[in-house]
N, C-alpha and C. Protein backbone atom coordinates (compact mmCIF):
# COMPACT_ATOMS: atom_id res chain seq x y z
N UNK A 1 93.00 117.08 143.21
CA UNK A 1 93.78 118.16 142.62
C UNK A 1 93.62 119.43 143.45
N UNK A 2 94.45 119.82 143.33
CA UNK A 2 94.80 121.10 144.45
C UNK A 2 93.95 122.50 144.22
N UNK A 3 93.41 123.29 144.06
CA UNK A 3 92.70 124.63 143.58
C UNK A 3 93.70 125.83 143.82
N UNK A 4 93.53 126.39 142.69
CA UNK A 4 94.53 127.46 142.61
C UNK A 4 93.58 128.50 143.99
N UNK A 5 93.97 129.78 144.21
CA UNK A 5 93.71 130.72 144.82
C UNK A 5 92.15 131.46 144.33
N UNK A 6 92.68 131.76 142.92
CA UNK A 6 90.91 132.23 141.97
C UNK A 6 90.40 130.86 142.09
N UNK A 7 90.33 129.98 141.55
CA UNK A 7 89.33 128.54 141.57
C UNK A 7 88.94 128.85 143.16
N UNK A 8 89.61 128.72 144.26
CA UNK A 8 88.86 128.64 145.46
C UNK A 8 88.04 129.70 145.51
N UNK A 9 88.61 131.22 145.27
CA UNK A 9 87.93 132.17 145.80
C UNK A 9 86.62 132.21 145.01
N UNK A 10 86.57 131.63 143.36
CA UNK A 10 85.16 131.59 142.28
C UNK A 10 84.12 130.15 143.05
N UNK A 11 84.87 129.19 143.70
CA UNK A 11 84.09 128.02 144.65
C UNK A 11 83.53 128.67 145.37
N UNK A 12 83.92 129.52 146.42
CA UNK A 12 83.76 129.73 147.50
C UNK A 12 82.39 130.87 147.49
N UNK A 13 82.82 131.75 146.38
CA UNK A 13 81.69 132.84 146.02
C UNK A 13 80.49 132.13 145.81
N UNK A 14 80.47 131.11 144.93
CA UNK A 14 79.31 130.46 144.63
C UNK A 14 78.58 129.73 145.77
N UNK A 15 79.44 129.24 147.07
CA UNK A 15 78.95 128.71 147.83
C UNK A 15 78.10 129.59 148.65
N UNK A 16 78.90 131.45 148.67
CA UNK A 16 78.65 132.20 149.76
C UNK A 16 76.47 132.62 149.21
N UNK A 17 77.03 132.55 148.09
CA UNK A 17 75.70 132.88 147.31
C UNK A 17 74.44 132.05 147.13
N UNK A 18 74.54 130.51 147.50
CA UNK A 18 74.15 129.63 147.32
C UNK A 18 73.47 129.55 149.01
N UNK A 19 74.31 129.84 149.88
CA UNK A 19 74.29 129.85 151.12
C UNK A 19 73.26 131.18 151.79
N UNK A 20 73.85 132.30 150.97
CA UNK A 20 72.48 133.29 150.91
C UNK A 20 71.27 133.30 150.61
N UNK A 21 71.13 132.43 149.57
CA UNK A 21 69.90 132.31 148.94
C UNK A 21 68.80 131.64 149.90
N UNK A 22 69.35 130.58 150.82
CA UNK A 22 68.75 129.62 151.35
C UNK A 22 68.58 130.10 152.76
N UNK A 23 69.53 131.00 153.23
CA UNK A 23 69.28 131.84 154.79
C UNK A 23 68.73 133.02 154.86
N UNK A 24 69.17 133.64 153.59
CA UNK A 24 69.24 135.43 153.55
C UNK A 24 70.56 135.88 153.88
N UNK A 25 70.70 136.93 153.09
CA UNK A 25 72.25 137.56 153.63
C UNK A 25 72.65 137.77 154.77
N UNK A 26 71.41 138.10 155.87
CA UNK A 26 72.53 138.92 157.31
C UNK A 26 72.49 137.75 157.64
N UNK A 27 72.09 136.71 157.58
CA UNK A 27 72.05 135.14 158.19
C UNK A 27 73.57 134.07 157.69
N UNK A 28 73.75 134.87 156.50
CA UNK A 28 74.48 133.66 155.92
C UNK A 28 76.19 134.44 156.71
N UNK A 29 77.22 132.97 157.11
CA UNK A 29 78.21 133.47 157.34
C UNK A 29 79.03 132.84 156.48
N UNK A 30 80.61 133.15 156.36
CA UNK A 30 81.66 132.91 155.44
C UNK A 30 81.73 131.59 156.36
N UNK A 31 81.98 131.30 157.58
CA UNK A 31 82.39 129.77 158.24
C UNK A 31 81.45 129.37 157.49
N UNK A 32 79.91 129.44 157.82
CA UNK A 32 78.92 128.33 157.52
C UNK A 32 78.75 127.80 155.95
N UNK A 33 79.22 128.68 155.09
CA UNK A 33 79.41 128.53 153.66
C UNK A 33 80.51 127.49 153.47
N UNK A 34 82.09 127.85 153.61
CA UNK A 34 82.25 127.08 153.43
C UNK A 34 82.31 125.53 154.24
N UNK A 35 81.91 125.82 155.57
CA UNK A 35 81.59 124.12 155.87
C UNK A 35 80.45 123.16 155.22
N UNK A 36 79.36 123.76 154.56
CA UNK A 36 78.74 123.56 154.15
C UNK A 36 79.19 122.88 152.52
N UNK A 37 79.96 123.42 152.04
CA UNK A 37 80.68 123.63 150.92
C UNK A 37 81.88 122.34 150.99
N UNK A 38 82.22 122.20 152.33
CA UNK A 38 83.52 121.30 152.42
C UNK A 38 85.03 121.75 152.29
N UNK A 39 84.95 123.49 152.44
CA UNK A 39 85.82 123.93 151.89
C UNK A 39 86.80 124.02 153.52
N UNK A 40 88.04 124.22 153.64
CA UNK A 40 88.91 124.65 154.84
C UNK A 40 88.45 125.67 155.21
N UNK A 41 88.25 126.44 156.70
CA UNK A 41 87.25 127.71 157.23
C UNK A 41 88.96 128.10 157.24
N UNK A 42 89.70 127.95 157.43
CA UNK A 42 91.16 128.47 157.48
C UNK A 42 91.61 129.59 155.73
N UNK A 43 91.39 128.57 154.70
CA UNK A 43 91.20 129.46 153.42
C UNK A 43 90.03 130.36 152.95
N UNK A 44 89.33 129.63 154.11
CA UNK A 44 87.95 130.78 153.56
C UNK A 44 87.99 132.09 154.23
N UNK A 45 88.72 131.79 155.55
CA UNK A 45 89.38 133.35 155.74
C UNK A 45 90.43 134.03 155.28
N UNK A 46 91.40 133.08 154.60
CA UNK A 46 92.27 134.18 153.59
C UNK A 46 91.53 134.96 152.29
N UNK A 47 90.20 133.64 151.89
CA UNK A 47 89.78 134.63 150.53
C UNK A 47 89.04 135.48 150.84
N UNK A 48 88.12 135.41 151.66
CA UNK A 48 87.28 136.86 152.01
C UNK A 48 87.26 136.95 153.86
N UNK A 49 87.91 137.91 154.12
CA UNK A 49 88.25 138.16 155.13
C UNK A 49 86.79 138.60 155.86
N UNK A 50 85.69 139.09 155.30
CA UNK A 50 84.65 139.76 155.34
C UNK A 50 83.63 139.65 154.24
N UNK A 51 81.98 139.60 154.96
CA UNK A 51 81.01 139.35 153.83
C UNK A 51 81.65 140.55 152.68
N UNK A 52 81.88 142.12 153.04
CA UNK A 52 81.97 142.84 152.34
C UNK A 52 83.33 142.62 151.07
N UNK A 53 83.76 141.08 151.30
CA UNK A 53 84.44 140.81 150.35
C UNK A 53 84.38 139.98 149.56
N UNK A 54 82.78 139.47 149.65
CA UNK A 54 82.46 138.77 148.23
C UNK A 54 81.88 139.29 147.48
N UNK A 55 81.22 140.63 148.17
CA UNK A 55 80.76 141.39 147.31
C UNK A 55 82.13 142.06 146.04
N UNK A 56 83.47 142.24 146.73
CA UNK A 56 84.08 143.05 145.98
C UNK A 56 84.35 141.99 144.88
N UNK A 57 84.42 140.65 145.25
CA UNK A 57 84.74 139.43 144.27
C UNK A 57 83.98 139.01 143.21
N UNK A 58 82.34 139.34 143.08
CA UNK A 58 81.44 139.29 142.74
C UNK A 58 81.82 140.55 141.48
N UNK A 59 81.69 141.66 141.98
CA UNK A 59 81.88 142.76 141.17
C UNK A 59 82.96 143.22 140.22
N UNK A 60 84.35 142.20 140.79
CA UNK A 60 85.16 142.12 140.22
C UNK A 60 85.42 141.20 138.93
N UNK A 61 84.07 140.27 139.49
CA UNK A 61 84.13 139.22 138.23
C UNK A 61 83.74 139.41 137.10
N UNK A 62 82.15 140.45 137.51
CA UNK A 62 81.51 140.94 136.51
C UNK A 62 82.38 142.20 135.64
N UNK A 63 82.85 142.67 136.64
CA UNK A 63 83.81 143.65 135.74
C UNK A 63 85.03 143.09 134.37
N UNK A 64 85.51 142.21 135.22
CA UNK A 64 86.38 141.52 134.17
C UNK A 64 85.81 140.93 133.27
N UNK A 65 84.76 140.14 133.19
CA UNK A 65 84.11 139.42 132.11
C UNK A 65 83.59 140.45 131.02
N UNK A 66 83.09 142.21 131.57
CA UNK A 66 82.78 143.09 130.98
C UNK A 66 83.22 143.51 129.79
N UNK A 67 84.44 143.63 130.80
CA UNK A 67 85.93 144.34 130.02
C UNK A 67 86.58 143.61 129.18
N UNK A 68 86.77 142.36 129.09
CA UNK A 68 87.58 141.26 128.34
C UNK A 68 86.44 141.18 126.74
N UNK A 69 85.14 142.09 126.97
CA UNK A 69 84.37 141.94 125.53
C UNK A 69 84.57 143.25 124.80
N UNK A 70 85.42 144.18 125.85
CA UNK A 70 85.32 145.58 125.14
C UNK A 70 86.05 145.66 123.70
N UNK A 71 85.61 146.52 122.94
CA UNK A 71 86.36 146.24 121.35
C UNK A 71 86.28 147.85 120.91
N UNK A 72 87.38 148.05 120.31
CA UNK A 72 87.77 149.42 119.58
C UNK A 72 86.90 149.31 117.87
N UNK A 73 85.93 149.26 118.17
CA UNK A 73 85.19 149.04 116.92
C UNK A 73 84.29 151.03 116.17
N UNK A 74 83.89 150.17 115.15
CA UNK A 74 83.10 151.27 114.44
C UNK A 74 81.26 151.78 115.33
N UNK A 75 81.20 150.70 116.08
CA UNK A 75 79.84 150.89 116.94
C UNK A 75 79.60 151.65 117.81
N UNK A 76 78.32 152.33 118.24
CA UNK A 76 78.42 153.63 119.21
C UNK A 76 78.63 153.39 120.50
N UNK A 77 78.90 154.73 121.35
CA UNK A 77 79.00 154.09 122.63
C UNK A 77 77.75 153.54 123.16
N UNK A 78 76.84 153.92 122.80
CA UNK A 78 75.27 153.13 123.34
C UNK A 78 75.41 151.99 123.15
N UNK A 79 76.07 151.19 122.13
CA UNK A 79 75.99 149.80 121.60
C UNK A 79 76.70 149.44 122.49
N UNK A 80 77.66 150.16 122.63
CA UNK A 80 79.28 149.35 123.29
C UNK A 80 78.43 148.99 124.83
N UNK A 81 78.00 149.69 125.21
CA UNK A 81 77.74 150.57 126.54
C UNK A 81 76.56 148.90 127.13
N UNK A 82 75.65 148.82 126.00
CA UNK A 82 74.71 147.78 125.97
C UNK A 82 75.64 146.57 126.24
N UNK A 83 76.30 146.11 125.68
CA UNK A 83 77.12 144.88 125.15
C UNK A 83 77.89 144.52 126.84
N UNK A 84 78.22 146.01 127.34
CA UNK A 84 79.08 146.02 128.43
C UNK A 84 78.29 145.59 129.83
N UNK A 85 76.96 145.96 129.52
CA UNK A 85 76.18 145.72 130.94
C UNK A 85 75.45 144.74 130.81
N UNK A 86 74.91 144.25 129.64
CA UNK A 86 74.91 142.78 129.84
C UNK A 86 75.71 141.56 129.93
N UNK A 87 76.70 142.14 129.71
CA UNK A 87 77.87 141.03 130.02
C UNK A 87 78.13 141.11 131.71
N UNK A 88 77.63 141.76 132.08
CA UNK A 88 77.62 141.84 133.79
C UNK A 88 76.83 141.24 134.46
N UNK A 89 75.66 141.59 133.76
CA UNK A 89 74.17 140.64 134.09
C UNK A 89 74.27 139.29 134.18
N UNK A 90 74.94 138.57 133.03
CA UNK A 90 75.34 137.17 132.70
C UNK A 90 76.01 137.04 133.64
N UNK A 91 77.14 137.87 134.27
CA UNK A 91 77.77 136.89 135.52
C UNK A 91 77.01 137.09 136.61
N UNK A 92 76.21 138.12 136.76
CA UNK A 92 74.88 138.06 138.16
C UNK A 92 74.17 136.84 137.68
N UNK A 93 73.51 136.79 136.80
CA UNK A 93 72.67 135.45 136.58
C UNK A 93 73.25 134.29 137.00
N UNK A 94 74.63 134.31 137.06
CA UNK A 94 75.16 132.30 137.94
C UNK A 94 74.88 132.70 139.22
N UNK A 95 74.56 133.39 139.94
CA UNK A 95 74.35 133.98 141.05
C UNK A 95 72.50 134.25 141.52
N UNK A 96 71.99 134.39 140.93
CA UNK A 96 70.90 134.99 140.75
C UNK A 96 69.91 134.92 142.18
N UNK A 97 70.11 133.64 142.77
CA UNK A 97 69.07 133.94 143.91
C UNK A 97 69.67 134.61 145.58
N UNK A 98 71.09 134.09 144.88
CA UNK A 98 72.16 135.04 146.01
C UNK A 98 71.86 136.85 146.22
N UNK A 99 72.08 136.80 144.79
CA UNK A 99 72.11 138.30 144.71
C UNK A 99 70.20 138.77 145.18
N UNK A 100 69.41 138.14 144.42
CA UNK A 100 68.40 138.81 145.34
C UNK A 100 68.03 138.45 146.48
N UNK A 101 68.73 137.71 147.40
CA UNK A 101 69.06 138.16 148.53
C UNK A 101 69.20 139.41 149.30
N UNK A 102 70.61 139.02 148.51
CA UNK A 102 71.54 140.48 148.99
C UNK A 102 70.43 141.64 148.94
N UNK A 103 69.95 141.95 147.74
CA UNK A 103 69.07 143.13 147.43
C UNK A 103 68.11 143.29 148.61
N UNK A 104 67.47 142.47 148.86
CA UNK A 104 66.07 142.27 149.62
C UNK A 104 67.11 143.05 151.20
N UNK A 105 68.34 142.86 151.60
CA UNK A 105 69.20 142.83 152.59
C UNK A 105 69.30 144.51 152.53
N UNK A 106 69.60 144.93 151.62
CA UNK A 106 70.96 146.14 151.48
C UNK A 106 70.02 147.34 151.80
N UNK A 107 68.58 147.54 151.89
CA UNK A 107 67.55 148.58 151.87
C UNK A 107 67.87 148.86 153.53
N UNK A 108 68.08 147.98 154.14
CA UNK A 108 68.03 147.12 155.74
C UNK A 108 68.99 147.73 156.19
N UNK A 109 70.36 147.72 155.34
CA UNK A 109 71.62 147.86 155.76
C UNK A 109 72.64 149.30 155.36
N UNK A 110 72.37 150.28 155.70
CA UNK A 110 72.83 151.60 154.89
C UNK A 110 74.28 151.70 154.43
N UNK A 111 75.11 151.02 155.67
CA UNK A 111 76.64 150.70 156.02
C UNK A 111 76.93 150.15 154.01
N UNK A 112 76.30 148.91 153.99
CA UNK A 112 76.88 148.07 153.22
C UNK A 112 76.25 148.46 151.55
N UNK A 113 75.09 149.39 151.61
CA UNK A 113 74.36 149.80 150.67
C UNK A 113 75.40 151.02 149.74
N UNK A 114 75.66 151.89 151.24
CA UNK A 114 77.27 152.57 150.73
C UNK A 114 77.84 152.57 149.63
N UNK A 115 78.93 151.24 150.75
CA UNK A 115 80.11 150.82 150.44
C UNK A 115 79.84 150.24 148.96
N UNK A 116 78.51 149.37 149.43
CA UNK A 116 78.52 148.75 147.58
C UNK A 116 78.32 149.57 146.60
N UNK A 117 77.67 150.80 146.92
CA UNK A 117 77.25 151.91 145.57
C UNK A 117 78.90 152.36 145.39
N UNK A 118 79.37 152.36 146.09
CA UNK A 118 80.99 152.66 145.88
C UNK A 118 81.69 152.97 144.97
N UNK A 119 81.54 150.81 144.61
CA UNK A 119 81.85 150.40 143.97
C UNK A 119 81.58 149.89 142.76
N UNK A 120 79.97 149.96 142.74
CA UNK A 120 79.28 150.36 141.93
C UNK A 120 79.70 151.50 141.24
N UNK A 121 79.88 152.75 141.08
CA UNK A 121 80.12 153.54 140.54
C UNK A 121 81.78 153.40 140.20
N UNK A 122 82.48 153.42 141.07
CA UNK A 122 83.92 152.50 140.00
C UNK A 122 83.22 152.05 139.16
N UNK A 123 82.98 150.71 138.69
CA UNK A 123 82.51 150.42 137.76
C UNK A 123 81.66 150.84 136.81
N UNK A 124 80.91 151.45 136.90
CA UNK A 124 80.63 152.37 135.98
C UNK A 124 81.15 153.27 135.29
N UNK A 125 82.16 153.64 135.75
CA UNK A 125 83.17 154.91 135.29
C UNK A 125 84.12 153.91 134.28
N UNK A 126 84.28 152.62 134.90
CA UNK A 126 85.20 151.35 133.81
C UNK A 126 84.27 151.64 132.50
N UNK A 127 83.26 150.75 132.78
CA UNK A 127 81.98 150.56 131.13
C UNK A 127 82.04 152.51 131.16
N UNK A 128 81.70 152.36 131.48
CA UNK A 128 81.84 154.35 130.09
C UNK A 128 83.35 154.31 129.22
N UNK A 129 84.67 154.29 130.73
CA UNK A 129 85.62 154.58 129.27
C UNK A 129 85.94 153.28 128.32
N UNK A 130 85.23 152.44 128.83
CA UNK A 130 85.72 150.98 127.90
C UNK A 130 85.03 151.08 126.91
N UNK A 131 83.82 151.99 126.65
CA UNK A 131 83.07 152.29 125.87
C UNK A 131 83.69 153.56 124.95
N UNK A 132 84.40 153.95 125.49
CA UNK A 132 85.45 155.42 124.97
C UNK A 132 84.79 156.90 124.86
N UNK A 133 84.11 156.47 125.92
CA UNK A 133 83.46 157.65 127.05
C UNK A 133 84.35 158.83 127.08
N UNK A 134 84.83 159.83 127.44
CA UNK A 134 85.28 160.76 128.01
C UNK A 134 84.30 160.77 129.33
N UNK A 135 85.21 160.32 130.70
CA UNK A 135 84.58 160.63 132.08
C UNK A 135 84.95 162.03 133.09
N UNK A 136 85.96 162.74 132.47
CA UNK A 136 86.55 163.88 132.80
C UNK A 136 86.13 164.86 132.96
N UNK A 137 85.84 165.38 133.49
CA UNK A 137 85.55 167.46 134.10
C UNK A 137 83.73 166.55 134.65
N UNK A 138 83.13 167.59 134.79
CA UNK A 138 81.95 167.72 135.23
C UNK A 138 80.76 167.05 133.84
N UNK A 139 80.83 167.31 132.56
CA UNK A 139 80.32 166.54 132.28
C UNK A 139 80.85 164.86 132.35
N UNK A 140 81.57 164.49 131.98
CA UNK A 140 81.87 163.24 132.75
C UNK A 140 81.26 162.45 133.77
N UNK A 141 81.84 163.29 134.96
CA UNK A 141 81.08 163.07 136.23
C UNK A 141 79.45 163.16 135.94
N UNK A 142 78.76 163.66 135.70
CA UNK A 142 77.33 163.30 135.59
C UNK A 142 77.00 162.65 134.51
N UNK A 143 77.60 161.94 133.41
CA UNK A 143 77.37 160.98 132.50
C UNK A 143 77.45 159.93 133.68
N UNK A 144 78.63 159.30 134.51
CA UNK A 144 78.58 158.32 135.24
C UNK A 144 77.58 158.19 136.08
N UNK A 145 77.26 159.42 136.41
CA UNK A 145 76.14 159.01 137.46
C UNK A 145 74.59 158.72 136.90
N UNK A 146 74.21 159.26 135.79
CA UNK A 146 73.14 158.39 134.94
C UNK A 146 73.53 157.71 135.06
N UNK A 147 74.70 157.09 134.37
CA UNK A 147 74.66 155.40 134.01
C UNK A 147 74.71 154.64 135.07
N UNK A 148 75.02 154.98 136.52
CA UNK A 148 74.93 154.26 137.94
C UNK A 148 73.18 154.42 137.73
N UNK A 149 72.48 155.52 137.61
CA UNK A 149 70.68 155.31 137.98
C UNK A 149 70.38 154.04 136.26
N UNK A 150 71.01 153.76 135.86
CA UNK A 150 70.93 152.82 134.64
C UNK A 150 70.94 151.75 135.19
N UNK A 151 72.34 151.69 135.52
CA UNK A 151 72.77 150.41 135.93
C UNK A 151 71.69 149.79 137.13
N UNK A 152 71.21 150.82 138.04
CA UNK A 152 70.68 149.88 139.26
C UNK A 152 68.99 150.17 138.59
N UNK A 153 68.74 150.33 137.91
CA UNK A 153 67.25 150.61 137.19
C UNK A 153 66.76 149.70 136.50
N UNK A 154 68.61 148.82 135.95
CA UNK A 154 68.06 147.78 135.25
C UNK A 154 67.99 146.61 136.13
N UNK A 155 69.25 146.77 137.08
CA UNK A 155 69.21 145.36 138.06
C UNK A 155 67.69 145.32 138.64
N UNK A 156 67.05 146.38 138.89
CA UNK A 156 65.68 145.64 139.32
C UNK A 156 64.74 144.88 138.38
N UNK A 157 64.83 145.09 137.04
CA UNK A 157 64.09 144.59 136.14
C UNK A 157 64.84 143.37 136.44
N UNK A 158 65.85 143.01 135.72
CA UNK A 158 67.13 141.97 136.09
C UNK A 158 66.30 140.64 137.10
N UNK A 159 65.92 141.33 138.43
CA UNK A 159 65.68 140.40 139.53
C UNK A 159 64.18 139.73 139.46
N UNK A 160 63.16 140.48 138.47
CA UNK A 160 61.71 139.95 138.50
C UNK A 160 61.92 139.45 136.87
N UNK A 161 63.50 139.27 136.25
CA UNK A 161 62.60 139.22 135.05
C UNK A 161 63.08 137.42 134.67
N UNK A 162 62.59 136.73 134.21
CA UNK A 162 61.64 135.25 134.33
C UNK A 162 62.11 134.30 132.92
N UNK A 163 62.28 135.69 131.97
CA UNK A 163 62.51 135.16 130.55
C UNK A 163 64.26 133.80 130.52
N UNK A 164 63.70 133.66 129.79
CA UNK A 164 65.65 132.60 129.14
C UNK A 164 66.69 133.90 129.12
N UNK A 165 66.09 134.26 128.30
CA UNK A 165 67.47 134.90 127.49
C UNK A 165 67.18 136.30 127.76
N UNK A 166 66.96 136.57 128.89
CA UNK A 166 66.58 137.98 129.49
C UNK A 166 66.47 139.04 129.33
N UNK A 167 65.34 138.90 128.28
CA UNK A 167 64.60 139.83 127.16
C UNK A 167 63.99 141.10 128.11
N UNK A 168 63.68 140.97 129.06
CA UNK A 168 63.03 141.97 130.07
C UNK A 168 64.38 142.71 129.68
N UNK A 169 65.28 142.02 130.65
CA UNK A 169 66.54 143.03 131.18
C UNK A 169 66.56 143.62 129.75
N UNK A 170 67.08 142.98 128.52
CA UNK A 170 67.70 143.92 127.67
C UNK A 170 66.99 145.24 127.13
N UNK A 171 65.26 144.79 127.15
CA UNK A 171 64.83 145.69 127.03
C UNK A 171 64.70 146.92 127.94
N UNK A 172 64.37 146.48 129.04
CA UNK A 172 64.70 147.70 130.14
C UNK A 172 66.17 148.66 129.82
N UNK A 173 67.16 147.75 129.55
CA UNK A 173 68.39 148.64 129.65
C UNK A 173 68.37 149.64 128.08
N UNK A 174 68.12 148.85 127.02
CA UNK A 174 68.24 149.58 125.80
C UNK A 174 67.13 150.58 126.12
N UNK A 175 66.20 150.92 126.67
CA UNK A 175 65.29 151.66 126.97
C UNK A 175 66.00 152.73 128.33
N UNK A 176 66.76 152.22 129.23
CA UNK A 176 67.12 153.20 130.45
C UNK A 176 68.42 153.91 129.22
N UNK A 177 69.23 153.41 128.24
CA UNK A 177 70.53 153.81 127.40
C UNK A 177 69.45 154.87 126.74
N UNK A 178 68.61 154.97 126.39
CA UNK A 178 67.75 155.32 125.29
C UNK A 178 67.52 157.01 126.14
N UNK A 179 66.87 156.56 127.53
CA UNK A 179 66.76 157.87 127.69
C UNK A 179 67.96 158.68 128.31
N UNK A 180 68.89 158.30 128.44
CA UNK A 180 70.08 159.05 128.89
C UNK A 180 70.85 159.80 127.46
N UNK A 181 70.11 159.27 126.44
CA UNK A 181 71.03 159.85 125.65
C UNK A 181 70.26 161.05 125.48
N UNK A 182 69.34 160.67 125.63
CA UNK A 182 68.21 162.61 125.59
C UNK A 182 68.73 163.93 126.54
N UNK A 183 69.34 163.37 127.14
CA UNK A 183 71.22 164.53 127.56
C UNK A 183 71.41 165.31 126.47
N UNK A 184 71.45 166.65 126.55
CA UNK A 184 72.06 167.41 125.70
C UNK A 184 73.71 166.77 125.02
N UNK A 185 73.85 166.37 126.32
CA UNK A 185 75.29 166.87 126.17
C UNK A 185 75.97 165.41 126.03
N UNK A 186 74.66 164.67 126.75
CA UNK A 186 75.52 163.14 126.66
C UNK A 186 75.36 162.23 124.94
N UNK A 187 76.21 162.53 124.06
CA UNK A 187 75.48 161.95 122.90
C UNK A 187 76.44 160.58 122.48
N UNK A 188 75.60 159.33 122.79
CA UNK A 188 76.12 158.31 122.43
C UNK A 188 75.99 157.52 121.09
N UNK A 189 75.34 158.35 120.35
CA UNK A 189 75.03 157.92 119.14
C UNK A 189 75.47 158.18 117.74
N UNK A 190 76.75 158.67 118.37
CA UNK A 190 78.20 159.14 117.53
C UNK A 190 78.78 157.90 117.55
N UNK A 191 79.70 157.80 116.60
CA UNK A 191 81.13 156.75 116.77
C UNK A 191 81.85 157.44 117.55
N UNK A 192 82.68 156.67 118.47
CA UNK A 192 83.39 156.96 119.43
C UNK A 192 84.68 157.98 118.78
N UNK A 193 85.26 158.94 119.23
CA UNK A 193 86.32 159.61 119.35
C UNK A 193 87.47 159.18 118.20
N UNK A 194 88.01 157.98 118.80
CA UNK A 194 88.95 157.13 117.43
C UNK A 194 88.51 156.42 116.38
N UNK A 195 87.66 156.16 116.29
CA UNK A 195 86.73 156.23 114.51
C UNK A 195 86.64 157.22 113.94
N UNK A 196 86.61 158.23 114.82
CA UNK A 196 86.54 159.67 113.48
C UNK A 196 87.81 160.02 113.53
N UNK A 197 88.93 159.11 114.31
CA UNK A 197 90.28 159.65 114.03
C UNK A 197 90.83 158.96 112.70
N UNK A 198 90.15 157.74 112.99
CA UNK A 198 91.01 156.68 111.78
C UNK A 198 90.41 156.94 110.45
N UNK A 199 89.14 157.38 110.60
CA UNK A 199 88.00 157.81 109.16
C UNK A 199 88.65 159.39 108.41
N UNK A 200 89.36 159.78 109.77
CA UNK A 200 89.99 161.48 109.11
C UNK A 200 91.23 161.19 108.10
């Protein structure tokens, strides 16, 4: 049976990651993945033209899986906010020895450390308003950027932590959410904006 375009490019990620794990990132290449993999080196250059594009595929996945749990509910943004970054984690975890790879790599690599905080922070600015954040003017902007020192505060717990059901991580993160809300200004422990519209 034939593979759609996403089926190859979600094969192919897994291979690139699988392939990292076992070389290290600056070692691992997109040919050697997918020959290894069995995949055509001809499609493996249409899906990622560049390592720096499994990363965007990776991030894109986690983002979507994020976002597809977001809900206009009565719960705070801290809750929402929680719900949103572990649902990210879960798609790093099919990944898990890839990605600490990568990590062990990116200290090494300033170029690609960048580019990925990038995009990293896109995403972060997603989970805030999916959370129904206000990211706008200057407070905004520095709500996101806590939650970027969140987000990568928890991925290190994330990479040493051992448990099933990745009780480290959650605790680390409900604990990194915990102190960001000690922000004057950042208060997530309101109902979001349209709960007190629909409650008025």
């Amino acid at each position: 049976m034939t593979m759609t375009m996403d089926s190859f490019q979600d094969a192919l990620l897994q291979a690139c990651m699988d392939c990292a794990a076992k070389t290290g990132w600056s070692r691992m290449t997109l040919a050697q993945a997918a020959k290894q993999a069995g995949y055509p080196i001809e499609q493996a250059r249409q899906a990622f033209p560049s390592k720096a594009h499994i990363l965007l595929s990776l991030n894109a996945q986690a983002d979507q899986a994020a976002l597809q749990q977001a809900q206009e509910d009565e719960t705070t943004p801290r809750e929402k906010l929680f719900d949103l970054l572990m649902s990210r984690f879960d798609v790093l975890q099919r990944y898990r020895p890839g990605i600490k790879a990568l990590m062990y790599t990116l200290p090494f690599n300033p170029c690609l450390s960048l580019w990925s905080g990038a995009h990293i922070a896109l995403s972060m600015k997603w989970m805030a308003e999916a959370a129904q954040i206000d990211t706008s003017g200057l407070k905004g902007h520095t709500f996101v950027k806590g939650l970027i020192a969140v987000w990568f505060y928890t991925l290190r717990i994330w990479a040493q932590d051992k448990t099933d059901d990745l009780s480290k991580t959650m605790a680390a993160l409900d604990s990194a959410l915990g102190r960001l809300v000690k922000f004057p200004f950042l208060i997530l422990e309101k109902p979001p904006l349209s709960a007190k519209k629909s409650s008025s």
